[in-house]
Protein backbone atom coordinates (compact mmCIF):
# COMPACT_ATOMS: atom_id res chain seq x y z
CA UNK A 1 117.56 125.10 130.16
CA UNK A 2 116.61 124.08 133.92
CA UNK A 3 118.91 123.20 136.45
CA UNK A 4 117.61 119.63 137.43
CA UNK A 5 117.56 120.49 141.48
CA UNK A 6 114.97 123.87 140.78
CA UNK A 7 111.83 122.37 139.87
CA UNK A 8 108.72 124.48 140.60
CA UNK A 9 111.06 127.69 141.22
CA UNK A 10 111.87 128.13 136.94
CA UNK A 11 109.21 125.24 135.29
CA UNK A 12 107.78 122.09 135.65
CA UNK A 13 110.65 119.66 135.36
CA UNK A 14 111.35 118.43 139.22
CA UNK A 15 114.49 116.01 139.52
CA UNK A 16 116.10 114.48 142.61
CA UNK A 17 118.46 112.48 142.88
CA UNK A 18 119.00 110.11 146.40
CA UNK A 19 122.68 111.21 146.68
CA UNK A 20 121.65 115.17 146.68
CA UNK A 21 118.60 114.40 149.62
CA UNK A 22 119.87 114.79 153.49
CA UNK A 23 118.67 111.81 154.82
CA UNK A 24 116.74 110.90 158.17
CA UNK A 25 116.80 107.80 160.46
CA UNK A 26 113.48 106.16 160.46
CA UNK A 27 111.90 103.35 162.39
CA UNK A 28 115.52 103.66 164.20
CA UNK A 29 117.17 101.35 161.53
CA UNK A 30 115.79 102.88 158.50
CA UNK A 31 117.71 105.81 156.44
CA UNK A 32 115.31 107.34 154.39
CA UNK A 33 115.95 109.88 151.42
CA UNK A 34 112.55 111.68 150.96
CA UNK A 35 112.55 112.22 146.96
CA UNK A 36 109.66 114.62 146.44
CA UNK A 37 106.82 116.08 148.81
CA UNK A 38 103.34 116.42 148.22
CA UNK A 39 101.34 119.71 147.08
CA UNK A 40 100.80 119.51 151.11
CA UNK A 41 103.59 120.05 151.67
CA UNK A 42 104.20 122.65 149.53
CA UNK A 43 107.08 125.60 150.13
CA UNK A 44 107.73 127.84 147.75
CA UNK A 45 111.71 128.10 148.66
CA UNK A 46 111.08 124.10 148.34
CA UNK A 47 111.73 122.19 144.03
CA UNK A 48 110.56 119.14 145.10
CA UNK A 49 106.71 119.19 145.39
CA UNK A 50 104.12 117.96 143.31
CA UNK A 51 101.40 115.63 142.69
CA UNK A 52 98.47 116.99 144.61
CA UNK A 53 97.36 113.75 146.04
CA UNK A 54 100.95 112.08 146.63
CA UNK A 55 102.48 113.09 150.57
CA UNK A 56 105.79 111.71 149.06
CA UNK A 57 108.26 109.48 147.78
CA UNK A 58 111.36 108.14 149.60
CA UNK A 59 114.45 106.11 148.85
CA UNK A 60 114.47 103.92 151.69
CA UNK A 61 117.70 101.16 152.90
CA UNK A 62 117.22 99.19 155.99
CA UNK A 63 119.92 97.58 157.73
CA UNK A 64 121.02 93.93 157.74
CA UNK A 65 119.08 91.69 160.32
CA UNK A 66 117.15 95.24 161.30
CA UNK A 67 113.05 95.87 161.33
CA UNK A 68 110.95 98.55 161.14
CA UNK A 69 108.57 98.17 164.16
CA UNK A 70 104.84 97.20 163.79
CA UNK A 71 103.23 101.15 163.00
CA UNK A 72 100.44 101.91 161.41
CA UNK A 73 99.31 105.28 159.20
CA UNK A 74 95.93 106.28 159.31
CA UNK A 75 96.22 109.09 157.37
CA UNK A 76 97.99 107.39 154.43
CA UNK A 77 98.31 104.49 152.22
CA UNK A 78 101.86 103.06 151.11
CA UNK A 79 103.45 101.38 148.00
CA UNK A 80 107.42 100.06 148.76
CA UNK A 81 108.58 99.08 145.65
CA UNK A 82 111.81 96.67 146.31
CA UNK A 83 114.82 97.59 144.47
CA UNK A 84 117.32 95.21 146.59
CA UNK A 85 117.65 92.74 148.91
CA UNK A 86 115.03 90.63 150.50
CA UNK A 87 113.17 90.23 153.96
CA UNK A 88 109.26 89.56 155.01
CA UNK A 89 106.54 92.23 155.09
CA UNK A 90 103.96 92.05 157.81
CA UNK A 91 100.42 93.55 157.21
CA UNK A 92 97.23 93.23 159.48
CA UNK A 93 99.25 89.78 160.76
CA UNK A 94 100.14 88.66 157.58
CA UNK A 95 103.68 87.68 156.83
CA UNK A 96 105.42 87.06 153.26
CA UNK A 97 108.81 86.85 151.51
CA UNK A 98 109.74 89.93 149.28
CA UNK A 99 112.87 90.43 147.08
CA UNK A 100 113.92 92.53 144.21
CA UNK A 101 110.95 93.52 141.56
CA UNK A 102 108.32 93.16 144.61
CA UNK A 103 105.42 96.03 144.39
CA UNK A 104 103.56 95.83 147.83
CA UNK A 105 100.30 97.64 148.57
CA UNK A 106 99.82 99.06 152.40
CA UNK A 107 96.12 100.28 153.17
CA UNK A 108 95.64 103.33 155.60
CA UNK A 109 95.63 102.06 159.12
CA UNK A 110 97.13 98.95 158.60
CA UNK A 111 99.17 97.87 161.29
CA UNK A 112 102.93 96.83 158.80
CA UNK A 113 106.63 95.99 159.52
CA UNK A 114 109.26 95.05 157.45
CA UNK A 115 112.62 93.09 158.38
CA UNK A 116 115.79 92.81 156.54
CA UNK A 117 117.12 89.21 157.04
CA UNK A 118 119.32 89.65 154.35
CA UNK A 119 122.94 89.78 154.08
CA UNK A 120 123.07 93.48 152.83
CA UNK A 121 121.10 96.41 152.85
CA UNK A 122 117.06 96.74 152.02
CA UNK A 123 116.43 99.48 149.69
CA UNK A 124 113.17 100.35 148.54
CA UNK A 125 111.44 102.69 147.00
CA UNK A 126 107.99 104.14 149.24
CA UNK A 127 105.32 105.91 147.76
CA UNK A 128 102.89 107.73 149.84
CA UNK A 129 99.35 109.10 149.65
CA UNK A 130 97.06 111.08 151.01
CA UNK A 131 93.28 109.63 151.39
């Protein structure tokens, strides 16, 4: 049986858990716990990549009363699936409430933010793909 943390290196199961991930700082409020990479990213010495079209998947927490600044990706659309908390997504100008059980779709190139005016952490899940 595979180990769940050696994906491509013994089979085709890849697993990955947050709490095994280093994380990063994003968006200088953001910790983000990138799940699995894209095939374009692809390293053999690497488990984690798949999908051919996907660049990745992150498990993302933002900070009480924090925001990521207005960015855009033109390279990339988005999905952030909210798992907890709630704020206000901004795309192309256009702010709304989110909470728990929110899906939200972000086109390539346009111009998003996302603020935590919660009382606890954001966390989200953020799907990524190539165009």
């Amino acid at each position: 049986m595979m180990s769940k943390e050696h994906g491509r290196k013994g089979g085709n199961l890849i697993i990955r858990n947050w709490r095994s991930v280093s994380p990063t700082i994003v968006h200088d409020f953001g910790i983000d716990y990138k799940l699995l990479l894209g095939q374009a990213f692809y390293d053999p010495k690497e488990s984690h990549c798949c999908m051919e079209g996907m660049l990745y998947v992150a498990y993302a927490m933002l900070q009480e009363g924090k925001a990521y600044e207005p960015h855009a990706h033109g390279d990339h659309e988005e999905i952030y699936y909210i798992i907890a908390g709630n704020g206000e997504i901004t795309i192309d100008g256009e702010t709304q409430k989110i909470r728990d059980g929110d899906a939200i779709y972000i086109p390539a190139g346009s111009v998003h933010s996302i603020v935590n005016n919660g009382t606890d952490f954001l966390i989200f899940l953020a799907f990524s793909s190539q165009l």
